[in-house]
N, C-alpha and C. Protein backbone atom coordinates (compact mmCIF):
# COMPACT_ATOMS: atom_id res chain seq x y z
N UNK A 1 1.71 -6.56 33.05
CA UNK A 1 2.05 -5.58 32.04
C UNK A 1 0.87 -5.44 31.06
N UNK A 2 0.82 -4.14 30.53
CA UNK A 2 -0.58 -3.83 29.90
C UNK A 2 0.04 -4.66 28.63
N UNK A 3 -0.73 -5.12 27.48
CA UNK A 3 -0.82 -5.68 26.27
C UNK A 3 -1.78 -4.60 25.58
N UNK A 4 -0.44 -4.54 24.53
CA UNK A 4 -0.88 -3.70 22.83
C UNK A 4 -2.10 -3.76 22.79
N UNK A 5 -3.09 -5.00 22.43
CA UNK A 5 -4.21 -4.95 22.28
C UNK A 5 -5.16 -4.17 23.13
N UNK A 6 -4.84 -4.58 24.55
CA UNK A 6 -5.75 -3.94 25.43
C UNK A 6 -5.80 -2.34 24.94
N UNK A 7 -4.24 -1.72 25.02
CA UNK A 7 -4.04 -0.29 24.87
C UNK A 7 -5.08 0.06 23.06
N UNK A 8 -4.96 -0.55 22.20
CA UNK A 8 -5.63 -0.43 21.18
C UNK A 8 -7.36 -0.59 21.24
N UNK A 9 -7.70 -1.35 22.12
CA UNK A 9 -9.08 -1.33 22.86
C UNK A 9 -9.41 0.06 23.09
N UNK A 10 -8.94 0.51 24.40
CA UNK A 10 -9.28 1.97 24.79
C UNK A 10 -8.67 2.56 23.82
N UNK A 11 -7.94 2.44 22.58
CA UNK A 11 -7.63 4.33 21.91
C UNK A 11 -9.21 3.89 20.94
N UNK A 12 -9.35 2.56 20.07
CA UNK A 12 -10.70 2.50 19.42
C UNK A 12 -11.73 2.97 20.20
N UNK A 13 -12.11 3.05 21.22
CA UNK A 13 -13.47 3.18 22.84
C UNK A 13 -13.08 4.60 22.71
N UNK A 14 -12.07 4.94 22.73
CA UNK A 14 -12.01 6.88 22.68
C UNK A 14 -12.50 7.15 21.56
N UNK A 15 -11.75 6.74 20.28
CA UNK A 15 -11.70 7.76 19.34
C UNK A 15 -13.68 7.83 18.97
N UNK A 16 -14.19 6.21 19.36
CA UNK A 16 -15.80 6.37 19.24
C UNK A 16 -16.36 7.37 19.96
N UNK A 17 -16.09 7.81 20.88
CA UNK A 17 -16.38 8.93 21.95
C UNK A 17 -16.28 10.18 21.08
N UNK A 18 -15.21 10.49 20.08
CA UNK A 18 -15.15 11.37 19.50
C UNK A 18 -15.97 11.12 18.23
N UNK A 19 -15.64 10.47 17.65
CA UNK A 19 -17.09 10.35 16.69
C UNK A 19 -18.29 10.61 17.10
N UNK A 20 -18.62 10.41 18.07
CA UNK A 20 -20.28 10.28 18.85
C UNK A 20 -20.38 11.80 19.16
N UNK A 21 -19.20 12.80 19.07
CA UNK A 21 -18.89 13.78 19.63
C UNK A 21 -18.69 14.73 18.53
N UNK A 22 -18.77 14.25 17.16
CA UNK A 22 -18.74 14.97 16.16
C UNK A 22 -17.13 15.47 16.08
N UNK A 23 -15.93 15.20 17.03
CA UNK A 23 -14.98 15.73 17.03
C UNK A 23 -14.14 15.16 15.61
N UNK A 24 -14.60 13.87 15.18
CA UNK A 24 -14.12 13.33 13.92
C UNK A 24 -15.18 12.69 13.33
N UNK A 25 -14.92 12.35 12.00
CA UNK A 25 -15.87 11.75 11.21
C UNK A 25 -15.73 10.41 10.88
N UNK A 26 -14.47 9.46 11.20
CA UNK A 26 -14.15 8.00 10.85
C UNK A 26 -12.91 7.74 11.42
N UNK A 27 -13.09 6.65 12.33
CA UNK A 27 -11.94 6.28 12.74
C UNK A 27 -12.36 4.62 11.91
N UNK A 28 -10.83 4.26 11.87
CA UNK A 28 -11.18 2.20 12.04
C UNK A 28 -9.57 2.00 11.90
N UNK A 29 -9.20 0.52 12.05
CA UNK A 29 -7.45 -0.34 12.28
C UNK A 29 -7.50 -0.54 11.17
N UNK A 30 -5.92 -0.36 11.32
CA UNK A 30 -5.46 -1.26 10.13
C UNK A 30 -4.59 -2.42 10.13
N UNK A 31 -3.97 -3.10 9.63
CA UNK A 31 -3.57 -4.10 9.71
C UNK A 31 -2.34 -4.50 8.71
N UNK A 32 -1.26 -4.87 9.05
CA UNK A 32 -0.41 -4.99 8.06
C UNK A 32 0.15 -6.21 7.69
N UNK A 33 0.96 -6.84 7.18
CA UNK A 33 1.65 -8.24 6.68
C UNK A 33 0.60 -8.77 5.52
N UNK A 34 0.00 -10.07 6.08
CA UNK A 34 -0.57 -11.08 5.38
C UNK A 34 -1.34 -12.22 6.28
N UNK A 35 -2.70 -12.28 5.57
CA UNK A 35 -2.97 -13.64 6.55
C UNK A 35 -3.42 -14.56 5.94
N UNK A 36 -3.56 -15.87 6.09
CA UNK A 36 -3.93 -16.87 5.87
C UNK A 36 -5.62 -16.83 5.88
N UNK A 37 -5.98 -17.29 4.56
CA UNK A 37 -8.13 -17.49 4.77
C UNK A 37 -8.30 -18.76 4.10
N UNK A 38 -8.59 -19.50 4.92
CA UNK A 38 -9.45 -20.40 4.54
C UNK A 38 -10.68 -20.41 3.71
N UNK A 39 -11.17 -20.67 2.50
CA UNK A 39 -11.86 -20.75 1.50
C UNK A 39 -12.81 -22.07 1.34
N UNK A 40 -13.68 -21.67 1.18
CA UNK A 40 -14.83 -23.15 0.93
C UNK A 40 -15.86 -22.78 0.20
N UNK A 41 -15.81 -23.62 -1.81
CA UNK A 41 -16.62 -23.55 -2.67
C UNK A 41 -17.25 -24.74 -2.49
N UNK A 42 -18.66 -24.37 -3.13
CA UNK A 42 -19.25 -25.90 -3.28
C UNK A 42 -18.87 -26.49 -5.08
N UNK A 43 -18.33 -27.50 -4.99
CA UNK A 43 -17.90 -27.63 -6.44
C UNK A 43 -19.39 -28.15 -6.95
N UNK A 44 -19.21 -27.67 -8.60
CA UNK A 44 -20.41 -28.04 -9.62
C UNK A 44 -20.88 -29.55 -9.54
N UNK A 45 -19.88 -30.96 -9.39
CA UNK A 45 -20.61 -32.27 -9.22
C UNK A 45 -20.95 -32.05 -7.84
N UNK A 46 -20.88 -31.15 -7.24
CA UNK A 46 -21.54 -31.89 -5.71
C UNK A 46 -20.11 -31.74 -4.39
N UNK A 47 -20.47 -31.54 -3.53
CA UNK A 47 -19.42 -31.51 -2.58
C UNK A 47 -18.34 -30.10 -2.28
N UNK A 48 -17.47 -30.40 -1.60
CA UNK A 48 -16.66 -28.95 -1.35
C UNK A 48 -15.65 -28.98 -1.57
N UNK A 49 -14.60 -28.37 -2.32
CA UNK A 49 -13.38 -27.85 -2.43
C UNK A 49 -12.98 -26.49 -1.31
N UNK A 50 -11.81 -27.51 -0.38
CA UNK A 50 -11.26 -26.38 0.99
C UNK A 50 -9.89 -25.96 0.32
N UNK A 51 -9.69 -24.62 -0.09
CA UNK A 51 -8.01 -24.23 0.35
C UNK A 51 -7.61 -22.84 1.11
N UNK A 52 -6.93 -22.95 1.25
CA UNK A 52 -6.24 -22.01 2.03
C UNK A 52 -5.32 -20.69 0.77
N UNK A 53 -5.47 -19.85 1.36
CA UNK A 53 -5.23 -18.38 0.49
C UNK A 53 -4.71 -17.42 1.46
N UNK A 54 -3.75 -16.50 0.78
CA UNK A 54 -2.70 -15.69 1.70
C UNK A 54 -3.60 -14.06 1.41
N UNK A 55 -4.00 -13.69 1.71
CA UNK A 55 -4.11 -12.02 1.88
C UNK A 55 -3.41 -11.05 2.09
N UNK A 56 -2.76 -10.22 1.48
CA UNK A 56 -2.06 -9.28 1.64
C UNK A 56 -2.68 -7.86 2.37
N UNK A 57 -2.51 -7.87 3.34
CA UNK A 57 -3.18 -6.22 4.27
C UNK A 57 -2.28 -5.48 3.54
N UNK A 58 -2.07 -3.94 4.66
CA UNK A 58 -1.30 -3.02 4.23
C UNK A 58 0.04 -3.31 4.59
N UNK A 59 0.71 -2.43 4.05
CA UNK A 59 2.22 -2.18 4.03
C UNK A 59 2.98 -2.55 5.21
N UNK A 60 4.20 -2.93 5.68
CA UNK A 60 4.28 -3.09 6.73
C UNK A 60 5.01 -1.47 7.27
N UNK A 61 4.69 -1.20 8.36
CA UNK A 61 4.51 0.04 8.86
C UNK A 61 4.09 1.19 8.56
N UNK A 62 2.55 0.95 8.44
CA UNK A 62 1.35 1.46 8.12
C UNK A 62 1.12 1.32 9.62
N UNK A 63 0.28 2.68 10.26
CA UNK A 63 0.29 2.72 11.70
C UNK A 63 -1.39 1.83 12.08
N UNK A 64 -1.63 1.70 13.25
CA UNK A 64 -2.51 0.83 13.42
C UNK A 64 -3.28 1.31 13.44
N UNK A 65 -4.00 2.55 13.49
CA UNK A 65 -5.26 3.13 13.58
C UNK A 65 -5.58 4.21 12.95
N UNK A 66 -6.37 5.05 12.33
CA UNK A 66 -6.50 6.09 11.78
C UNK A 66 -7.91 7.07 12.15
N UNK A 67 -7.61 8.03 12.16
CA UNK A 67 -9.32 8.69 12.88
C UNK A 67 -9.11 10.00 11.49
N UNK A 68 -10.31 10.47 10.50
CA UNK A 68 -10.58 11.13 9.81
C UNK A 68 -10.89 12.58 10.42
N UNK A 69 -10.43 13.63 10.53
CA UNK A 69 -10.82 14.83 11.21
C UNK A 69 -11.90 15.30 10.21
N UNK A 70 -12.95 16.60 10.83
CA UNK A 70 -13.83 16.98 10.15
C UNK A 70 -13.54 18.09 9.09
N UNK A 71 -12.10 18.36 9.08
CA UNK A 71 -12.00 19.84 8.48
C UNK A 71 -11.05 18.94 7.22
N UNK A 72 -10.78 17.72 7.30
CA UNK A 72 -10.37 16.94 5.94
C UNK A 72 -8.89 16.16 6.25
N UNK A 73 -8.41 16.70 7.70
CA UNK A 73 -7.22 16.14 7.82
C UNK A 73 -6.87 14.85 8.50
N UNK A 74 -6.08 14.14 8.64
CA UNK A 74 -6.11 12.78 9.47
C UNK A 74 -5.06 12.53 10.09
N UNK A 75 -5.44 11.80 11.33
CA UNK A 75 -4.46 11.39 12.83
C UNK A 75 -3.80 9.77 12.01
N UNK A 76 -2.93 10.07 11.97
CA UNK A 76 -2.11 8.09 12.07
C UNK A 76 -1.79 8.00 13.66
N UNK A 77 -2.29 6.64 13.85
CA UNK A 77 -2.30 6.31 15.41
C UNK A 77 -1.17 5.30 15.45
N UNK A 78 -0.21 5.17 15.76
CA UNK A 78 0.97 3.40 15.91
C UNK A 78 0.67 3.60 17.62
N UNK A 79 0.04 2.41 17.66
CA UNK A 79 -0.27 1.80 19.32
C UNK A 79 0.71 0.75 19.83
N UNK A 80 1.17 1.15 20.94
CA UNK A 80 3.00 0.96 21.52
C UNK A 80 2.14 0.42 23.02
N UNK A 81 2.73 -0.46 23.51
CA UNK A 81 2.66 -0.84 24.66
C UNK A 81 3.98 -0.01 25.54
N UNK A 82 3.60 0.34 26.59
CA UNK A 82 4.46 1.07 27.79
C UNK A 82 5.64 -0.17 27.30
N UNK A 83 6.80 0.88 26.66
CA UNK A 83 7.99 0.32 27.00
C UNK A 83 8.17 -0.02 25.34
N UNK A 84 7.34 -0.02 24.62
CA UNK A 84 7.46 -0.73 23.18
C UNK A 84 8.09 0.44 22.66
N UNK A 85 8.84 0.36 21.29
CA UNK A 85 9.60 0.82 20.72
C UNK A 85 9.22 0.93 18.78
N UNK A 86 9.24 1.89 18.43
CA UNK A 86 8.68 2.48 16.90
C UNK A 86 9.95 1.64 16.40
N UNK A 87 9.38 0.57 15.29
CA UNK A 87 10.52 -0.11 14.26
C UNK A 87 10.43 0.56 13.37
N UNK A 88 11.97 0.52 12.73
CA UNK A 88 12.15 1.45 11.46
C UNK A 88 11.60 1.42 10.42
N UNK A 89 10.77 0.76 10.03
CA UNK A 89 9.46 0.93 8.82
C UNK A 89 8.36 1.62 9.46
N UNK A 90 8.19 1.78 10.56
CA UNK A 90 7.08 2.32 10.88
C UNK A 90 7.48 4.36 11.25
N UNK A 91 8.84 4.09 11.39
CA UNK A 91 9.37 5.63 11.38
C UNK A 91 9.74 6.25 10.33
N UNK A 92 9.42 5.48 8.91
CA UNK A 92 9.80 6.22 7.85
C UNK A 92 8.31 6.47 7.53
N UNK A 93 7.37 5.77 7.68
CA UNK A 93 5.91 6.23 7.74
C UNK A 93 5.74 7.41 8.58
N UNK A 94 5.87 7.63 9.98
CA UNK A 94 5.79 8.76 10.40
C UNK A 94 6.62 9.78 9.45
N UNK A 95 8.30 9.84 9.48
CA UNK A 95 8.91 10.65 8.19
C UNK A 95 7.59 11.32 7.57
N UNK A 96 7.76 10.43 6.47
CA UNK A 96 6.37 10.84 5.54
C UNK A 96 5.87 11.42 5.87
N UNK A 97 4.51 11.05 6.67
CA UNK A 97 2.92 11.66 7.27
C UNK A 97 3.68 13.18 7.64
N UNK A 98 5.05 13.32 8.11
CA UNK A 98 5.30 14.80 8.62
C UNK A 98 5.56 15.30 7.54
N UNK A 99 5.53 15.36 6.61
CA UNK A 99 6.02 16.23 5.38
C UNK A 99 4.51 16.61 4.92
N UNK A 100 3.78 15.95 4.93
CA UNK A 100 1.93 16.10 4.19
C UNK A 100 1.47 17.11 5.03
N UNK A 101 0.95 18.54 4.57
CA UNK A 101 -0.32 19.20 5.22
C UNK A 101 -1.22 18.29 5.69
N UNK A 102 -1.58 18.87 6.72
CA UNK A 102 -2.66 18.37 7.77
C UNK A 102 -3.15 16.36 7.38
N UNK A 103 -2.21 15.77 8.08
CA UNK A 103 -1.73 14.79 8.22
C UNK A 103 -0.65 14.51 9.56
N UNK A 104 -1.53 13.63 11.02
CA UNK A 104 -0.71 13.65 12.03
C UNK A 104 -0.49 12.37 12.78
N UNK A 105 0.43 12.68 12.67
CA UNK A 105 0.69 11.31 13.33
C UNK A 105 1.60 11.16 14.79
N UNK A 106 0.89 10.40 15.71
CA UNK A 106 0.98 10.17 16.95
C UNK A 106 1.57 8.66 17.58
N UNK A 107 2.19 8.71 18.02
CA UNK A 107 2.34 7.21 18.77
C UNK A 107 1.59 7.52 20.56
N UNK A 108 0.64 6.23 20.30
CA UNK A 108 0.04 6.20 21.83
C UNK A 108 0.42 5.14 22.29
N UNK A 109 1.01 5.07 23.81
CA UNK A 109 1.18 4.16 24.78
C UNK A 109 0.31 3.67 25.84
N UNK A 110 -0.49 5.01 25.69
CA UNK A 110 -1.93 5.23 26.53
C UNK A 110 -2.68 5.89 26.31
N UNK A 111 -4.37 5.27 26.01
CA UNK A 111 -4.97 6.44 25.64
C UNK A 111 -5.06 7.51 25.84
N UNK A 112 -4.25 8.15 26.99
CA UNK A 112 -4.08 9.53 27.62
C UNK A 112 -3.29 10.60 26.41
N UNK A 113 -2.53 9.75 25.58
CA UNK A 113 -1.88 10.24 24.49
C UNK A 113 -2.62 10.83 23.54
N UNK A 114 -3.39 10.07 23.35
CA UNK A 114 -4.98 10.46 22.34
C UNK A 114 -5.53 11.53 22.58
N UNK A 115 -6.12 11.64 24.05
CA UNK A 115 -6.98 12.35 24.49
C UNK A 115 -6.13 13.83 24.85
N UNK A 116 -4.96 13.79 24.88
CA UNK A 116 -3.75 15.07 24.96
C UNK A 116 -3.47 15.65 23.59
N UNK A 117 -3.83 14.87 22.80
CA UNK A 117 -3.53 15.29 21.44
C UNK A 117 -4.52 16.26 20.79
N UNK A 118 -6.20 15.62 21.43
CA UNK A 118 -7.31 16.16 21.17
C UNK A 118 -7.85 17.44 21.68
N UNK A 119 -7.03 17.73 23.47
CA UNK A 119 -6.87 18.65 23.73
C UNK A 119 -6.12 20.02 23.54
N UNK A 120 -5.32 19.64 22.65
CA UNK A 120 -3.82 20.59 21.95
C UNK A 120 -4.65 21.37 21.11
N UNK A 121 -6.03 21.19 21.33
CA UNK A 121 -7.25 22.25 19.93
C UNK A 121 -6.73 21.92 18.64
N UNK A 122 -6.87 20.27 18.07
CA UNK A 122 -6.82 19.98 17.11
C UNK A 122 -7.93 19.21 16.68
């Protein structure tokens, strides 16, 4: 079975294709919850102070990818593995994004989704 990541591999490997292509101006991921960072100062007498620190990313269901169009508008990407299913924080984000002028948002299962979207002359 394909894995999320992999499928998020090829839509990032496309959407660079389109950048390189002038078809958009910025794609990059995003990331949501919180993570754990490890931290290491050198303290003032000498030696190191290690702790650990929580980071807060974005929101949770904030979609995973975003590509900037050239005319000012932007794609939200949520990357679904064949068979995966949109959780309800991430469908009130879509909600949203559909109410905003030129603001779109897509769920891909395969980059074929991407590249169908790009063909729709958007």
């Amino acid at each position: 079975m394909t894995r999320e990541s992999e499928i998020s591999k090829s839509v990032a490997d496309f959407l660079q294709l389109m950048l390189n292509s002038k078809r958009i101006v910025w794609h990059d991921r995003l990331n949501s919850g919180s993570v754990c960072v490890r931290k290491k100062y050198r303290k003032p007498e000498g030696g190191f102070k290690i702790y650990d620190r929580f980071m807060h990313l974005c929101k949770v269901g904030t979609p995973d990818r975003y590509a900037l169009l050239p005319d000012g508008s932007m794609l939200w990407i949520e990357v679904k593995r064949p068979g995966g299913i949109v959780e309800p924080d991430q469908m009130k984000f879509k909600e949203m994004i559909d109410q905003i002028p030129g603001h779109h948002y897509i769920v891909a299962k395969y980059v074929n989704d991407i590249r169908e979207w790009f063909e729709e002359d958007h």
